[in-house]
N, C-alpha and C. Protein backbone atom coordinates (compact mmCIF):
# COMPACT_ATOMS: atom_id res chain seq x y z
N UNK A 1 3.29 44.54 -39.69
CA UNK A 1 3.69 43.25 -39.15
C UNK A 1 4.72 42.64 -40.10
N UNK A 2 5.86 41.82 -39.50
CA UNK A 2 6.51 40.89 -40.25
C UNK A 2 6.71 39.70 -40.06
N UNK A 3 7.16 39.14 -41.20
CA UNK A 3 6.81 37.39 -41.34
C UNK A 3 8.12 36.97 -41.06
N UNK A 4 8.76 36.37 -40.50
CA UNK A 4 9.66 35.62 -40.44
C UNK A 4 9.60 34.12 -40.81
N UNK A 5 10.66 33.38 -41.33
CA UNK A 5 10.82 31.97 -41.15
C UNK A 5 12.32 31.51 -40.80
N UNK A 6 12.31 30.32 -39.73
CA UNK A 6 13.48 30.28 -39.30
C UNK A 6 14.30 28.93 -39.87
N UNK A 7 15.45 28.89 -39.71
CA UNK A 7 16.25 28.28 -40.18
C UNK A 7 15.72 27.19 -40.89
N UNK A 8 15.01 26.27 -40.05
CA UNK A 8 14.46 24.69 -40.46
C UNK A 8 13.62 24.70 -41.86
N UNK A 9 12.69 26.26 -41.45
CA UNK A 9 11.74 26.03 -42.49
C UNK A 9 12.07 26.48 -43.94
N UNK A 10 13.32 27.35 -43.89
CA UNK A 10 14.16 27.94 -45.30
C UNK A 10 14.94 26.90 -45.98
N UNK A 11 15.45 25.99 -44.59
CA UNK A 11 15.87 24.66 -45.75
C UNK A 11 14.65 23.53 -46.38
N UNK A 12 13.39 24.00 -45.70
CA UNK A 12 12.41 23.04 -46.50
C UNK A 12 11.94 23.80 -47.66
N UNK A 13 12.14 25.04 -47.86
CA UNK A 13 11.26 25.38 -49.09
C UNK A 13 12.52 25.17 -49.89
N UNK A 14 13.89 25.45 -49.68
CA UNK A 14 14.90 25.00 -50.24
C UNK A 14 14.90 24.12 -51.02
N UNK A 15 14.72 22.86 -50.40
CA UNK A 15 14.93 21.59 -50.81
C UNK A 15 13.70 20.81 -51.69
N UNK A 16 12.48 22.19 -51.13
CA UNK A 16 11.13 21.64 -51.89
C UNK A 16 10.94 22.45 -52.50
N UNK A 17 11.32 22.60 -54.20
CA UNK A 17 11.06 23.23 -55.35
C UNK A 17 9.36 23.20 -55.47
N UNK A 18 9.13 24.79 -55.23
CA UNK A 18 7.52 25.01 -55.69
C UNK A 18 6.55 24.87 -54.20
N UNK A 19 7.50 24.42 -53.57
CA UNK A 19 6.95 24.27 -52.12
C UNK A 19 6.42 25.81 -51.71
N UNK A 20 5.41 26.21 -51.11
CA UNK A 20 4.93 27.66 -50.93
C UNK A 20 4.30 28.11 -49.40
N UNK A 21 4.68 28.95 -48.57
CA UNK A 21 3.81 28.78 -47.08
C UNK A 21 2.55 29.63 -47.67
N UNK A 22 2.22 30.62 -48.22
CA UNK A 22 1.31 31.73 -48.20
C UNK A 22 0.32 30.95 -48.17
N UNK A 23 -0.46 30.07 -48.33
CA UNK A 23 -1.62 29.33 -48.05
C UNK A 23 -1.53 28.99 -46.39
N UNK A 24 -0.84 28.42 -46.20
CA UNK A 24 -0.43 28.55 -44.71
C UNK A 24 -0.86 29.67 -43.71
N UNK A 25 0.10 30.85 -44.42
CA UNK A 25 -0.09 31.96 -43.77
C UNK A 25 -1.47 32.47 -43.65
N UNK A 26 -1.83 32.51 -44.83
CA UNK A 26 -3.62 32.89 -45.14
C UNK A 26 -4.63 32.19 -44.35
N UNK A 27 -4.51 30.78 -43.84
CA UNK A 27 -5.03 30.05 -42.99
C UNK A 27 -4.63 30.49 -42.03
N UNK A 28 -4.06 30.86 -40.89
CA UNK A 28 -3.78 31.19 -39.86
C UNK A 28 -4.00 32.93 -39.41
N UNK A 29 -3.98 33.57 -40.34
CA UNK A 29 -4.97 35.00 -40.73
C UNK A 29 -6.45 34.77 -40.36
N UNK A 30 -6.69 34.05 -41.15
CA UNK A 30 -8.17 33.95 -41.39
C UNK A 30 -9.10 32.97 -39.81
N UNK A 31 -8.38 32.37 -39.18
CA UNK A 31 -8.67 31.75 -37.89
C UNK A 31 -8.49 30.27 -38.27
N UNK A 32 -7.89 29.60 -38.92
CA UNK A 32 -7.92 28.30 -39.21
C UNK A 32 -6.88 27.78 -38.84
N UNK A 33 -7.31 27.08 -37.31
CA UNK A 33 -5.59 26.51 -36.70
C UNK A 33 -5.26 25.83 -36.64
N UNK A 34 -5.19 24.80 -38.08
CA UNK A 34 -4.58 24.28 -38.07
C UNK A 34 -5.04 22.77 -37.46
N UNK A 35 -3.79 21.67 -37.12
CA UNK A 35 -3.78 20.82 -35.89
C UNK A 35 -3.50 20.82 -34.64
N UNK A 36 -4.32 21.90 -34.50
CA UNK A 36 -4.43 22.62 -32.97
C UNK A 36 -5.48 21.86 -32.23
N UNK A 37 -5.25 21.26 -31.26
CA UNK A 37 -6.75 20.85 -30.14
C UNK A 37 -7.69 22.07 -29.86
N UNK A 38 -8.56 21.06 -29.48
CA UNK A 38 -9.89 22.36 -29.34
C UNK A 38 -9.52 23.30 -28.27
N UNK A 39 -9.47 22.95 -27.23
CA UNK A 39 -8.43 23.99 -26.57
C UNK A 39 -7.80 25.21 -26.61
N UNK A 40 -7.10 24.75 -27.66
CA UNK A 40 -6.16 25.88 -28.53
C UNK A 40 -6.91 26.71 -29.18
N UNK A 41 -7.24 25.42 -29.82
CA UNK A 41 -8.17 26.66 -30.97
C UNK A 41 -9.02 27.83 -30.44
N UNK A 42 -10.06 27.23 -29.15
CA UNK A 42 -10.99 28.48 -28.25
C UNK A 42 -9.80 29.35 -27.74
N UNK A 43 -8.56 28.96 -26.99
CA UNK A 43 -7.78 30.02 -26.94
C UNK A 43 -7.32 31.19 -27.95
N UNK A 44 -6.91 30.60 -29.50
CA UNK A 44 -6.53 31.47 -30.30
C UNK A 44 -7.65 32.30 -30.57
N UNK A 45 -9.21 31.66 -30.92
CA UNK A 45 -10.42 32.60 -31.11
C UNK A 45 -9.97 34.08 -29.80
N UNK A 46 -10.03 33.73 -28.76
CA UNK A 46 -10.16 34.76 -27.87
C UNK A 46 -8.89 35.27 -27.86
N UNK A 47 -7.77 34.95 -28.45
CA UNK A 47 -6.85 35.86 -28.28
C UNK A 47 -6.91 36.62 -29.54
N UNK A 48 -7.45 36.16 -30.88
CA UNK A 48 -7.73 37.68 -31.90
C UNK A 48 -8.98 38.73 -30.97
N UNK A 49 -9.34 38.39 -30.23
CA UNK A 49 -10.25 39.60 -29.76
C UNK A 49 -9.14 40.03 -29.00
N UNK A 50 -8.33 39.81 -28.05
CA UNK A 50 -7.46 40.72 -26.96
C UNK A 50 -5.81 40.85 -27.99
N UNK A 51 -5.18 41.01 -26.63
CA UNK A 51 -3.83 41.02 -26.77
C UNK A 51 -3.09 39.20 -26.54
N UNK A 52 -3.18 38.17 -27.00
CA UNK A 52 -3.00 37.07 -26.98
C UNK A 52 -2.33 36.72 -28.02
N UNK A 53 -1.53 35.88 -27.40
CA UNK A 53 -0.31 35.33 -28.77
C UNK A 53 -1.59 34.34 -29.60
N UNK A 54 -0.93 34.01 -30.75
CA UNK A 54 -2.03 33.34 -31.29
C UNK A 54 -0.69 32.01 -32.33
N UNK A 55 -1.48 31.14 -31.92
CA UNK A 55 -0.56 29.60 -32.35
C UNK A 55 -1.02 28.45 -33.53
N UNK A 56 -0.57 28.67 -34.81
CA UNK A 56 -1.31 27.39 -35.09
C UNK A 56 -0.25 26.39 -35.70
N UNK A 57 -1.01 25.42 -36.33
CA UNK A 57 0.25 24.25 -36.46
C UNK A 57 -0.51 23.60 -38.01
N UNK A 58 0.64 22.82 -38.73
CA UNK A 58 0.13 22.09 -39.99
C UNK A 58 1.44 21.41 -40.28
N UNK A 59 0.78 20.54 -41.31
CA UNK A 59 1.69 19.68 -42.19
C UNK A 59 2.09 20.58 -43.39
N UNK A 60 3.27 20.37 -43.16
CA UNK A 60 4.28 21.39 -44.51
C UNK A 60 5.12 20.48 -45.52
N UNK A 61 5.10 19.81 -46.48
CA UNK A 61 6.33 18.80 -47.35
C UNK A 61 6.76 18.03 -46.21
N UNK A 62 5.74 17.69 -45.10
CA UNK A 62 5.96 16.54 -44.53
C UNK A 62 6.63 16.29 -43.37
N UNK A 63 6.50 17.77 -43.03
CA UNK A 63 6.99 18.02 -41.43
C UNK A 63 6.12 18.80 -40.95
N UNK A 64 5.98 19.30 -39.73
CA UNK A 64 4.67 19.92 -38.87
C UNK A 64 5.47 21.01 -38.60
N UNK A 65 4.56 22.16 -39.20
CA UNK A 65 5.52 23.66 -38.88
C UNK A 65 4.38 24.31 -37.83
N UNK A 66 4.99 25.68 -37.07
CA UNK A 66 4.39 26.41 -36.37
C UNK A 66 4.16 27.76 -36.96
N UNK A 67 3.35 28.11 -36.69
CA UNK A 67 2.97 29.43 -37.10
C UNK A 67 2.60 30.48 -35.40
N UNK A 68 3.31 31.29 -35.14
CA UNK A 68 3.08 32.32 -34.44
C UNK A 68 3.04 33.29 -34.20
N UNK A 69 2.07 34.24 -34.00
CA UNK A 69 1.67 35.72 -33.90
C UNK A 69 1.76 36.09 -32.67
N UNK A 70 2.85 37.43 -32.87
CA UNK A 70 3.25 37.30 -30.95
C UNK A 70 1.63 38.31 -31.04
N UNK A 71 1.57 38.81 -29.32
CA UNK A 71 0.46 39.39 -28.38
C UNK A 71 0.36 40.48 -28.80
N UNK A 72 1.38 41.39 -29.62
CA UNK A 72 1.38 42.94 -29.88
C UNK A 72 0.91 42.89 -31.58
N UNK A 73 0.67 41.54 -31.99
CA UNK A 73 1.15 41.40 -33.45
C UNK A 73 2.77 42.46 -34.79
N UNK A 74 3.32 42.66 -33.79
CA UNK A 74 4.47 42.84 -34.94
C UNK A 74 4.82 42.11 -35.02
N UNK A 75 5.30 40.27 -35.40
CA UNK A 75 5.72 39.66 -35.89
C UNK A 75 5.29 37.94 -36.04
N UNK A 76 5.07 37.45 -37.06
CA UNK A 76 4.82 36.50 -37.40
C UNK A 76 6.20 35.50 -37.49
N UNK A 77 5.80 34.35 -36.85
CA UNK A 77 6.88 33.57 -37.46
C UNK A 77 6.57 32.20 -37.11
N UNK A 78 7.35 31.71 -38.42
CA UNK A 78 6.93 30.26 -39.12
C UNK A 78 8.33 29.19 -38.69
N UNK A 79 8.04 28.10 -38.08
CA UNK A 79 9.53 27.00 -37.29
C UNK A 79 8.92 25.64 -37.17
N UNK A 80 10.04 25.16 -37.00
CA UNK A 80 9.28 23.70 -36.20
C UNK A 80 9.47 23.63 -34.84
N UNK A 81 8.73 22.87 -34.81
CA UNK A 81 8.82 22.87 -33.21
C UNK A 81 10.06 22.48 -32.78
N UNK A 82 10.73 22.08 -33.09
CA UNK A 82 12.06 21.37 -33.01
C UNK A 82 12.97 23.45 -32.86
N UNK A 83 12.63 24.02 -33.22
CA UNK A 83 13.42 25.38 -32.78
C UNK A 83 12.65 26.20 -31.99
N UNK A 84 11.49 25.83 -31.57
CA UNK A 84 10.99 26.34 -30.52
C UNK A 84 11.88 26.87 -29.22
């Protein structure tokens, strides 16, 4: 699998010296989604059992990033919603 991050979020670690996602990432591995509604969240549970994209969301240096695992899992990637 690979991690991507897109434009928005390379100028925040940029601009935020020491700023780090891998805690991020590790939370969203591990099933923790974040500020996801419950909703979501029972969706993402059942999509690590199938083939289901899996979505979570957090506060990053003060903007709300996305985290997404497409359905096949080859690729991870980290945006704001704003490049959705």
């Amino acid at each position: 699998m690979s991690i991507k991050a897109s434009l928005g979020v390379a100028n925040l670690l940029e601009t935020n010296i020491g700023a780090n996602l891998h805690i991020y990432l590790m939370r969203h591995q591990n099933g923790d989604w974040g500020d996801m509604s419950i909703e979501d969240k029972i969706t993402n549970d059942e999509s690590t059992k199938s083939d289901g994209r899996i979505m979570s969301s957090y506060k990053f240096c003060g903007e709300k990033i996305w985290i997404i695992t497409e359905w096949n899992r080859s690729v991870t990637t980290v945006l704001l919603p704003s490049e959705y």
